[in-house]
Protein backbone atom coordinates (compact mmCIF):
# COMPACT_ATOMS: atom_id res chain seq x y z
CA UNK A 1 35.91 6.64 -3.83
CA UNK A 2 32.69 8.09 -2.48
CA UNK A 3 29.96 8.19 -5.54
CA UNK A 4 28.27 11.40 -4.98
CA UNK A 5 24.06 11.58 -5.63
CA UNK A 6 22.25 14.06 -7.85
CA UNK A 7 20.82 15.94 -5.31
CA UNK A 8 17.66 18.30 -6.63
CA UNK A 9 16.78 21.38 -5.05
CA UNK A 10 13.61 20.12 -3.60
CA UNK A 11 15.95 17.51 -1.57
CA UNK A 12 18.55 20.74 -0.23
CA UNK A 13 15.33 22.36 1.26
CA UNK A 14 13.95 19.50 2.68
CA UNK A 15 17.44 18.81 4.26
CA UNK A 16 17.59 22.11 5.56
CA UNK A 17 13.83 21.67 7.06
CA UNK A 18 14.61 18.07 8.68
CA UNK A 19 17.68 19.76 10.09
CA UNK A 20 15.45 22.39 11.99
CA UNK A 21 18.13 25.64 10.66
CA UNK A 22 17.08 28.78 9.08
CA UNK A 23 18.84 29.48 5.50
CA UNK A 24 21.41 31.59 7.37
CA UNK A 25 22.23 28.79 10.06
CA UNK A 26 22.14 26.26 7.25
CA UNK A 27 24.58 28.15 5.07
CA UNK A 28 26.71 28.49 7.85
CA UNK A 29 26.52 24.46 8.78
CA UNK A 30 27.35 23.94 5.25
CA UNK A 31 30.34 26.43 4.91
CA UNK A 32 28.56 28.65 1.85
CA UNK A 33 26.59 31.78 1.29
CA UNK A 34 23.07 32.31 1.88
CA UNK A 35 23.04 33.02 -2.09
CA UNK A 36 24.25 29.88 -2.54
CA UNK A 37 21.71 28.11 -0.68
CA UNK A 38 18.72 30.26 -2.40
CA UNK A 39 19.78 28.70 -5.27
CA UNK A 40 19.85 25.56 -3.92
CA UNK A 41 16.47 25.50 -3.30
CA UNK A 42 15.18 27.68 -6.15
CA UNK A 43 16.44 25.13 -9.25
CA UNK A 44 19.61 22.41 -7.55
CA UNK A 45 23.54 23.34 -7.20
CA UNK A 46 25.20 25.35 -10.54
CA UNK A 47 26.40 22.49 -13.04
CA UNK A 48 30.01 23.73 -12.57
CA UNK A 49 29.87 23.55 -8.95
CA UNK A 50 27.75 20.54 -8.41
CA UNK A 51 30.36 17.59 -7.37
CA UNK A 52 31.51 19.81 -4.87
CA UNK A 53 28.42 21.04 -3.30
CA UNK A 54 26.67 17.83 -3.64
CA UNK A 55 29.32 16.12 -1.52
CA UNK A 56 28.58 18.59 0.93
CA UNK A 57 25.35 17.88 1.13
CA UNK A 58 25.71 13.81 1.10
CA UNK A 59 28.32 14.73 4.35
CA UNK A 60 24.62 16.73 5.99
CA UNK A 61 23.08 13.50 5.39
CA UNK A 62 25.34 11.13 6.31
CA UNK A 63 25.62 13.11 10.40
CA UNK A 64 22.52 13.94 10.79
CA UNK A 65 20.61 12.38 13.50
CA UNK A 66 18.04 9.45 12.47
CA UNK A 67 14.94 11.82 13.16
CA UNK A 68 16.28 14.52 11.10
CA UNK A 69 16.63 11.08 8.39
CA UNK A 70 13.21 10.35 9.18
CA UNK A 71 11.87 13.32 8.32
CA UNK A 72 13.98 14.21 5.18
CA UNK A 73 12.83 10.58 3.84
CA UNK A 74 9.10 11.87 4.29
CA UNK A 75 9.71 14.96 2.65
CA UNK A 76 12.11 14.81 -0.20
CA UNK A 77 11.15 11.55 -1.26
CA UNK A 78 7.52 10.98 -1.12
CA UNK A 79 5.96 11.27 -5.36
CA UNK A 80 5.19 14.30 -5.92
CA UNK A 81 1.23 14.76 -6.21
CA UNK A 82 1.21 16.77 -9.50
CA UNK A 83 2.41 13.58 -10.94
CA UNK A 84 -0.37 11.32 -10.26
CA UNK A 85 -4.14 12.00 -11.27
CA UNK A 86 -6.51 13.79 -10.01
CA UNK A 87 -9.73 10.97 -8.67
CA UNK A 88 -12.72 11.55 -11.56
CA UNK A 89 -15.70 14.34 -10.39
CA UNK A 90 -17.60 11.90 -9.85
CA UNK A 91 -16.08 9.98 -7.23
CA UNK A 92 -14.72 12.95 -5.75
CA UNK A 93 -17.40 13.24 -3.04
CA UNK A 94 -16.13 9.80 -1.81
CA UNK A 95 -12.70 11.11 -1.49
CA UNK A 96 -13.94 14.67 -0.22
CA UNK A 97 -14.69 13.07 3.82
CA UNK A 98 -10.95 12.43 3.98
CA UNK A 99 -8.21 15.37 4.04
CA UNK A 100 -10.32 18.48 2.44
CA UNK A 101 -14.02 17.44 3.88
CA UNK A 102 -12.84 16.77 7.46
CA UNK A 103 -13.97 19.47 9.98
CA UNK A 104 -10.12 21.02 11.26
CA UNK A 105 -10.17 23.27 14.03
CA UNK A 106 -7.45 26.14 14.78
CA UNK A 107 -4.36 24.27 15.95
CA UNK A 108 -5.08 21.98 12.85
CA UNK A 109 -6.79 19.12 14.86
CA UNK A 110 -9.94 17.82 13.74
CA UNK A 111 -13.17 18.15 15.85
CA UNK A 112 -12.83 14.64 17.40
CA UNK A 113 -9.44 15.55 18.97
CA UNK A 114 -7.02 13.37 16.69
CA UNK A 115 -6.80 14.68 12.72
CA UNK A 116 -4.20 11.94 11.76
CA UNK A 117 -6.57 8.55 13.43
CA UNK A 118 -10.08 10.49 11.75
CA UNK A 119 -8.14 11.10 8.64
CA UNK A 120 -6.73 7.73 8.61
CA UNK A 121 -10.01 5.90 9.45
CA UNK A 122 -12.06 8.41 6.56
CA UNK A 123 -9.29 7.24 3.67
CA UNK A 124 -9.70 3.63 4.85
CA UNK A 125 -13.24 4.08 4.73
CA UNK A 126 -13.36 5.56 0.98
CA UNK A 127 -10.80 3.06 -0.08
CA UNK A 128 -12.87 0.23 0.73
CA UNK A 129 -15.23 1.43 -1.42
CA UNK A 130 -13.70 3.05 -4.66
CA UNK A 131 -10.75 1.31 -4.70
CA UNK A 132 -6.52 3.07 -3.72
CA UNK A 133 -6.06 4.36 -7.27
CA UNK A 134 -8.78 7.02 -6.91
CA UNK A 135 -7.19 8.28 -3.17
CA UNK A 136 -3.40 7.41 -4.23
CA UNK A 137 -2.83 11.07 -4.52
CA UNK A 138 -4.89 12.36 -1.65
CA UNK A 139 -3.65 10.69 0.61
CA UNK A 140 0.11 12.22 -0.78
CA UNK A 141 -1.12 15.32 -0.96
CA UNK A 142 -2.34 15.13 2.85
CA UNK A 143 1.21 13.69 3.75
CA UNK A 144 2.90 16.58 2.47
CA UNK A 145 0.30 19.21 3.21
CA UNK A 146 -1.00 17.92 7.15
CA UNK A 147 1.30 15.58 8.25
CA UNK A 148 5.01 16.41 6.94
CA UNK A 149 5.30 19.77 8.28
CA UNK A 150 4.68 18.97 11.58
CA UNK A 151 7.35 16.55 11.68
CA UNK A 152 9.56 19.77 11.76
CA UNK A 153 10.08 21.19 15.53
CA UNK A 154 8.74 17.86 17.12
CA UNK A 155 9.99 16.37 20.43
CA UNK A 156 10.97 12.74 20.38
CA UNK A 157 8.74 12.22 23.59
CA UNK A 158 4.75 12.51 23.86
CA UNK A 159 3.36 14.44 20.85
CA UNK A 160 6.20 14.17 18.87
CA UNK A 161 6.03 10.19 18.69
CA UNK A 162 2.57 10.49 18.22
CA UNK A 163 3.45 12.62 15.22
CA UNK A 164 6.01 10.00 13.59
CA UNK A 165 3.76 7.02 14.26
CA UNK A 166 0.78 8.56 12.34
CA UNK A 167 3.35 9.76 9.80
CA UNK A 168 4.31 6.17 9.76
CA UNK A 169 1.08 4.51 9.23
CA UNK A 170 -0.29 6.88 6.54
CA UNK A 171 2.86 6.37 4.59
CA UNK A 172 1.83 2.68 4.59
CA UNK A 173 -1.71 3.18 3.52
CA UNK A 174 0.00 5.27 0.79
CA UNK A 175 1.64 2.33 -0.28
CA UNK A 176 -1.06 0.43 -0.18
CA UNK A 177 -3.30 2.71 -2.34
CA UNK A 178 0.10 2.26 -4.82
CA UNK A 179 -0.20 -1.44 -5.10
CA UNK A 180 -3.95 -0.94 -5.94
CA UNK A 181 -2.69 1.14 -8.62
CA UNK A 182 -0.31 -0.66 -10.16
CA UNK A 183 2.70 1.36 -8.96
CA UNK A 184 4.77 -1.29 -7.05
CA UNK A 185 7.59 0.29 -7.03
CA UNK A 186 6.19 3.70 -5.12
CA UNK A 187 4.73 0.85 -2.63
CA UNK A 188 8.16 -0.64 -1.73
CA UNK A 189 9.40 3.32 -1.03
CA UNK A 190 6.68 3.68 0.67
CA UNK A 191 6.87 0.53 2.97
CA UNK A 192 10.12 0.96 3.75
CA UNK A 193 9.68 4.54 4.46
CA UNK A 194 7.26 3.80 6.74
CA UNK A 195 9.45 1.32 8.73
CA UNK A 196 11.94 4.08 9.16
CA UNK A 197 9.24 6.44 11.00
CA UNK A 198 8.09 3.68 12.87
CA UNK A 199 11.95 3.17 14.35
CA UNK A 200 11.24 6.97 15.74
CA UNK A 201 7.42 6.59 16.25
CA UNK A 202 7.97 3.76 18.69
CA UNK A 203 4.86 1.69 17.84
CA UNK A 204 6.20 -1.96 17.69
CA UNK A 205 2.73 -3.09 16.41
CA UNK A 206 2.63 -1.29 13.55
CA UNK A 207 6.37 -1.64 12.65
CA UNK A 208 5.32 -5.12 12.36
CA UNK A 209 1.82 -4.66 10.97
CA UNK A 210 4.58 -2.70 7.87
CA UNK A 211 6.43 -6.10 7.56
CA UNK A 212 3.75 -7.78 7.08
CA UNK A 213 2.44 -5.84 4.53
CA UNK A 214 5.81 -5.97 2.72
CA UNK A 215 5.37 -9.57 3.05
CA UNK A 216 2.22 -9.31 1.13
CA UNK A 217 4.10 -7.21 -2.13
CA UNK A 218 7.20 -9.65 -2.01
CA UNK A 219 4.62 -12.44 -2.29
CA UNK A 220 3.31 -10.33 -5.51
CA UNK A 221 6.45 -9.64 -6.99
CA UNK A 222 6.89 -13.08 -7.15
CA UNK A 223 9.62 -13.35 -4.32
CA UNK A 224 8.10 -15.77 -1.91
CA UNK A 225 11.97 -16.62 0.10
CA UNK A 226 11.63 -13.15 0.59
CA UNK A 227 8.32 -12.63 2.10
CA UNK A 228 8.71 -15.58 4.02
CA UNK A 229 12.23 -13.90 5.90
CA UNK A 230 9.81 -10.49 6.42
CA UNK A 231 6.99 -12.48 8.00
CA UNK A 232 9.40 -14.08 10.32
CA UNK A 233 11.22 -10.71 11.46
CA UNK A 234 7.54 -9.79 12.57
CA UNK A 235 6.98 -12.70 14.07
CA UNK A 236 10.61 -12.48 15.69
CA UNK A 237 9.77 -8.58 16.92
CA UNK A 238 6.10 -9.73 18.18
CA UNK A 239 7.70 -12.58 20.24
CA UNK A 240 9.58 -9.92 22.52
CA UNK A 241 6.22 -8.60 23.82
CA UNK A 242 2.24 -8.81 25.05
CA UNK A 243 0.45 -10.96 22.68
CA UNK A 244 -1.37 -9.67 19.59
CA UNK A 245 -3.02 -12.55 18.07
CA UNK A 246 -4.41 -10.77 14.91
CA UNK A 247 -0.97 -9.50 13.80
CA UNK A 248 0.84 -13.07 14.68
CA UNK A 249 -1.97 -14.49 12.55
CA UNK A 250 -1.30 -12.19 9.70
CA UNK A 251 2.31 -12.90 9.57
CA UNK A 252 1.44 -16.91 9.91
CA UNK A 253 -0.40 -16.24 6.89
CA UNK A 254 2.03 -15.01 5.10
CA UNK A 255 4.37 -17.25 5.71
CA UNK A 256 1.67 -19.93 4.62
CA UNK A 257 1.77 -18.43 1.24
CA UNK A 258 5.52 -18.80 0.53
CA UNK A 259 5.24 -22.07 1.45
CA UNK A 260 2.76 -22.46 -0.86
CA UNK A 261 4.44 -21.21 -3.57
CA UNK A 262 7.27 -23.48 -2.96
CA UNK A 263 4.75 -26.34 -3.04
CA UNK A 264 5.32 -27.33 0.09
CA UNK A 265 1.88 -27.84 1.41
CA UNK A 266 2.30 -29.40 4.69
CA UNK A 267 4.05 -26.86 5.97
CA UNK A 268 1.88 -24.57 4.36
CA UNK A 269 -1.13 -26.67 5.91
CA UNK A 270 0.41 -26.43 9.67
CA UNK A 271 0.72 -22.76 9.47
CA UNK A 272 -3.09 -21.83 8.89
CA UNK A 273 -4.32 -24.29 10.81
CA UNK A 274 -1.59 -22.26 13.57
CA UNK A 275 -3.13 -19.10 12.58
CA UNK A 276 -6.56 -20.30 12.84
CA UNK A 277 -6.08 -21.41 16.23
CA UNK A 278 -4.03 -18.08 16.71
CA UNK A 279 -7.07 -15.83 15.83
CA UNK A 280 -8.91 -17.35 18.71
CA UNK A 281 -6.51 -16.37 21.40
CA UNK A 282 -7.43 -13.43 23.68
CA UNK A 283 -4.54 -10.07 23.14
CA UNK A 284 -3.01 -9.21 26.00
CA UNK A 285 -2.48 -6.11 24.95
CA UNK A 286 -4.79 -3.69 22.94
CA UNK A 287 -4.42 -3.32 19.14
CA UNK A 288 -2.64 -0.32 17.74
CA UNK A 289 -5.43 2.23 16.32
CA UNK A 290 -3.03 2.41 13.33
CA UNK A 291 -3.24 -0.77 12.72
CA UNK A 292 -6.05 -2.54 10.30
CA UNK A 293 -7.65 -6.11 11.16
CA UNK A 294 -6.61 -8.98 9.93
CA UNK A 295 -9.75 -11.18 11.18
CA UNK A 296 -11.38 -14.55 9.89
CA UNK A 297 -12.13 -12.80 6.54
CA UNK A 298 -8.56 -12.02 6.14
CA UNK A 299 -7.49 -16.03 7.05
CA UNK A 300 -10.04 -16.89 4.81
CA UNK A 301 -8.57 -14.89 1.35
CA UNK A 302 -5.14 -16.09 2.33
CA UNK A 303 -6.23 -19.62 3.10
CA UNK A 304 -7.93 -19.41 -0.55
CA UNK A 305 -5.11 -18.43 -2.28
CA UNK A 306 -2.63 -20.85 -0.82
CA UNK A 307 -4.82 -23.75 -1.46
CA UNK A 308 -5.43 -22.91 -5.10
CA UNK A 309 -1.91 -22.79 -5.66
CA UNK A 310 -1.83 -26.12 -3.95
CA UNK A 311 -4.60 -27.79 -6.00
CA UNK A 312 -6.90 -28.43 -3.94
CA UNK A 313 -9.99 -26.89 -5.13
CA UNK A 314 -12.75 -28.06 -3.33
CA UNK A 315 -11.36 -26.34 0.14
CA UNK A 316 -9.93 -23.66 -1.94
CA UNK A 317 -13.37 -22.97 -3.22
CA UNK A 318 -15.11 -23.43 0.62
CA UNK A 319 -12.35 -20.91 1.69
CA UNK A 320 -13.72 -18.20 -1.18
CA UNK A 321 -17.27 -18.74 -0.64
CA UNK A 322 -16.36 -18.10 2.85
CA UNK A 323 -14.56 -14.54 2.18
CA UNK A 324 -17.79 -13.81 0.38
CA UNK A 325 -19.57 -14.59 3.41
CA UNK A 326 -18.08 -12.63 5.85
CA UNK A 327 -17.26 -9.48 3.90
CA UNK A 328 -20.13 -7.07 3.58
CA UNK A 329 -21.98 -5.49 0.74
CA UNK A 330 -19.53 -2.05 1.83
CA UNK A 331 -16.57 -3.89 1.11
CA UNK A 332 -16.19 -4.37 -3.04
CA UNK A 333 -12.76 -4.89 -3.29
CA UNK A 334 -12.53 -7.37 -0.60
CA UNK A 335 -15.60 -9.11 -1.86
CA UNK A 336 -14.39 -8.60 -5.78
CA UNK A 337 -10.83 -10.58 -4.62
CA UNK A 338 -13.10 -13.20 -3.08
CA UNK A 339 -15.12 -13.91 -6.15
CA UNK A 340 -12.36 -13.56 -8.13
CA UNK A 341 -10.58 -16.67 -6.31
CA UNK A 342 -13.66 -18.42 -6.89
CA UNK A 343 -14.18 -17.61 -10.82
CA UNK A 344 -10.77 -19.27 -10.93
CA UNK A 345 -11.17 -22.34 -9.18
CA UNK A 346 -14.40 -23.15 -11.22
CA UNK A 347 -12.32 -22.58 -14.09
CA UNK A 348 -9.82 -25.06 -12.61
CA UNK A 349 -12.67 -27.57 -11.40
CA UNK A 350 -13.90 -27.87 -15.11
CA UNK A 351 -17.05 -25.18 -14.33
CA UNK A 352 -16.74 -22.50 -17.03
CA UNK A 353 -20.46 -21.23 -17.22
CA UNK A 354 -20.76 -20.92 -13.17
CA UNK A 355 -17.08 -18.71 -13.49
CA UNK A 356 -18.65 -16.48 -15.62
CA UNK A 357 -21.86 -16.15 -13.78
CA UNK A 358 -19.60 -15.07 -10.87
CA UNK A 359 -17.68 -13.02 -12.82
CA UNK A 360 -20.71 -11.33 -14.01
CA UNK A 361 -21.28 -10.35 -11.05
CA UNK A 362 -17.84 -8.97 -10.43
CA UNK A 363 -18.19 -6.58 -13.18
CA UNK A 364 -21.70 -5.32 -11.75
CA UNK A 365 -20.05 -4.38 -8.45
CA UNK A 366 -16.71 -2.93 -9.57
CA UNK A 367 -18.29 -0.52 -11.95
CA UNK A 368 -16.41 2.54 -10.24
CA UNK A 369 -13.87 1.00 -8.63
CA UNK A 370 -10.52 2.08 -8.91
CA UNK A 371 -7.83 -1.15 -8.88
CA UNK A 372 -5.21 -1.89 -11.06
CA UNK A 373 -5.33 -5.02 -9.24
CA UNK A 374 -9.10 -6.11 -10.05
CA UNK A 375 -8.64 -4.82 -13.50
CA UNK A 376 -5.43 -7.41 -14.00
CA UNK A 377 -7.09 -10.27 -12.62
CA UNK A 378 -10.16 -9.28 -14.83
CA UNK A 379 -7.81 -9.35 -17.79
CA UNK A 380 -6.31 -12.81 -16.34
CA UNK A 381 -9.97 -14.49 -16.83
CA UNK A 382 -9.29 -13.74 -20.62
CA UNK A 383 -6.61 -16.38 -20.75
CA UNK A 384 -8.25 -18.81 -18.03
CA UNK A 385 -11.90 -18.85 -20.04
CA UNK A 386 -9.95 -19.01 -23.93
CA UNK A 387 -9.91 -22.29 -24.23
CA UNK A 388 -13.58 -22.79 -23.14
CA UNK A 389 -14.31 -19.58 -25.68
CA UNK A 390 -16.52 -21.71 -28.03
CA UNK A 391 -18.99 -22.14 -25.19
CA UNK A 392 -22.17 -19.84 -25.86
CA UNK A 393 -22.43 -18.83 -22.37
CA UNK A 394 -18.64 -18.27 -21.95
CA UNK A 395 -18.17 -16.39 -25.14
CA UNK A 396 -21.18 -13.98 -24.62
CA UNK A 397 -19.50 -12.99 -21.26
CA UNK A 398 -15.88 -12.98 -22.56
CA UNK A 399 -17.43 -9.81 -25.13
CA UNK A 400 -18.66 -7.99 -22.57
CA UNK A 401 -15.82 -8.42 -20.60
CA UNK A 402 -13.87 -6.66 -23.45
CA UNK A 403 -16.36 -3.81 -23.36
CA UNK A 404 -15.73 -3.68 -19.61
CA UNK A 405 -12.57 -3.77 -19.58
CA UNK A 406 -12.12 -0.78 -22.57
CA UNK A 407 -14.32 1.25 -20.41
CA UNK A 408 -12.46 0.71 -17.09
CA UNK A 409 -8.81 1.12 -17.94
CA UNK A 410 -9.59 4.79 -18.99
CA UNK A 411 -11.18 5.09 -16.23
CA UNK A 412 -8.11 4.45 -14.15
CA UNK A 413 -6.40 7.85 -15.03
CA UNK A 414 -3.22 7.52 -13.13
CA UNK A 415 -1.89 4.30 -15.17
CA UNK A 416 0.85 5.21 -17.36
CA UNK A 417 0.82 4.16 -21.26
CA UNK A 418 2.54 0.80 -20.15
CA UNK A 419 0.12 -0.13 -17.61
CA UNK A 420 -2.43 0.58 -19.90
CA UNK A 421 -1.16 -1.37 -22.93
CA UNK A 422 -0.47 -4.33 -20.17
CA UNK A 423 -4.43 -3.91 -19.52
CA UNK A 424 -5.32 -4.13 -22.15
CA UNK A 425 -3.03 -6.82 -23.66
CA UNK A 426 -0.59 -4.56 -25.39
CA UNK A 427 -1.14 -1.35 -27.57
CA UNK A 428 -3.99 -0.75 -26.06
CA UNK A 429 -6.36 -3.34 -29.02
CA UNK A 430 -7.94 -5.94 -27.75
């Protein structure tokens, strides 16, 4: 027996809309009244009447082509941006050059000739610098505003792919901006959203660029099997075309890290010293624009994680001090990870006092930054520096790390009650 879903009235109008029919067409398609579907829309199917009606809606589904799938995922299932926080004033100028502050002409193009790639690049831009939980829900808000509706009416050829694929790749940096925030669950929906617009969108680069970075969550949630499979069904869908070195070196990378999580460090070993070699290959083909780099930097943070899981803290420590390095004074979360690799491998290599002068200087940069992510590892160092707590120098910074820390999970406005007690090491006391 069929089990039939709860379907909400938001979800029958964006069926109707990735379906392409008027309310009269779609009444008739569905075998009811127009009144019927008004009230569809206006508050879900009648209690009384709801098994019935809902079937008929799963049967929509169910034949309807994969575009018209495609673009109902978009629509009725992205999180709704009323439910997620609004970024602070003050860091609302940084968010302001991406979907409200870019110049959009008439036909809803930006002055450069391509709103979705200026968009894209201004919320990468921004993110780098204040961190995905601030721009979570503007970059929502711009996929349902900009970018949904014009998946309606679309072509499959020319425009219309162009349409899916940017559709496609902002959904990713959506879920991206989720991890930052904590919400790993609206990352995997978005992810594998994503993968389903790419299947219409056409860009094989960026359908693996989105395995990759669903590698990179399984390795988070802990799942390493997992993100090792993903890696190599990029790897697999890379192998059938031009070369793109920086993507095959991302996905080598990740594979690195399941392997290290497994313990198995040769293998782990012959994988980034493939993807180093990798990185120096020349593309023969050109890299998507909707795809972001993964150069030495990237190698580096991967490498640096891998071999600290390893043990082997003096390279792990050469690979953090290289991420440093490399990434520049724009780039505070990339540099924050990097230092925060290296707090903990001083930590492990019997250094307490220089951890905390790094770490000092974590918490100078990351004042205004919005990441669930820094913030956790930031809580981490609590446990890593307690047993060196009767120290002087480590016990001065471990109390203003508490102060820190009080200030900066009410900063991040979109955690729930759990995330913040989790913070802040449960009920929200320190």
């Amino acid at each position: 027996m069929t089990t039939v879903r709860h379907w909400t009235g938001r979800e029958a109008k964006a069926l109707r809309a990735a379906l392409r029919l008027s309310i009269r067409d779609f009444a008739a398609h569905l075998g009811v009244g127009v009144r019927t579907i008004t009230k569809w829309e206006a508050r879900g199917p009648r209690v009384s009447l709801r098994p019935a009606m809902q079937a008929v809606l799963d049967t929509a589904l169910e034949r309807a082509s994969d575009e018209a799938k495609a673009r109902f995922a978009l629509l009725a299932r992205q999180p709704e941006p009323s439910a997620m926080a609004t970024p602070p004033q003050e860091l609302r100028s940084e968010s302001a050059a991406t979907a409200d502050g870019l110049p959009l002409l008439g036909n809803g193009m930006f002055a450069d000739g391509n709103a979705y790639a200026s968009a894209m690049q201004s919320f990468r831009a921004a993110d780098r610098q204040v961190g995905g939980g601030h721009l979570y829900a503007t970059v929502v808000k711009y996929l349902h505003a900009e970018v949904a509706p014009r998946l309606f009416g679309v072509d499959h050829d020319g425009d219309g792919q162009l349409v899916f694929t940017a559709a496609a790749a902002l959904t990713e940096m959506a879920g991206w901006m989720a991890h930052d925030a904590g919400r790993d669950q609206a990352a995997e929906q978005h992810f594998a959203r994503s993968l389903d617009l790419v299947k219409v969108g056409g860009d094989r680069q960026l359908g693996v660029h989105v395995l990759g970075s669903m590698s990179h969550l399984a390795h988070h949630l802990g799942k390493p099997a997992d993100a090792i499979q993903l890696a190599r069904r990029g790897r697999e869908a890379l192998s059938h075309g031009p070369r793109q070195p920086e993507l095959e070196a991302r996905l080598l990378a990740m594979q690195a890290r399941g392997f290290a999580s497994l313990r198995r460090g040769e293998d782990c070993a012959k994988l980034l010293l493939q993807a180093e070699k990798t990185l120096a290959v020349a593309p023969t083909e050109e890299r998507s624009p909707w795809v972001s780099r993964f150069d030495e930097g990237s190698l580096a943070s991967e490498a640096a994680r891998c071999l600290r899981q390893l043990g082997d803290l003096s390279e792990a420590q050469r690979q953090a001090e290289r991420i440093i390095e490399l990434r520049p004074g724009d780039r505070t979360r990339s540099r924050a990870f990097g230092k925060l690799i290296l707090v903990t491998v001083l930590i492990a290599a019997g250094k307490p006092e220089e951890a905390c002068a790094v770490a000092q200087e974590v918490l100078g940069a990351t004042q205004q930054l919005g990441s669930y992510l820094v913030i956790e590892q930031l809580v981490d160092l609590k446990r890593l520096l307690g047993p060196h707590r009767a120290n002087r120098v480590v016990g001065d910074f471990l109390a203003c790390l508490d102060e820190a820390l009080r200030e900066r999970v009410w900063l991040c406005q979109w955690l729930t009650r759990e995330g913040r007690d989790r913070a802040t090491g449960g009920g929200g006391r320190w």
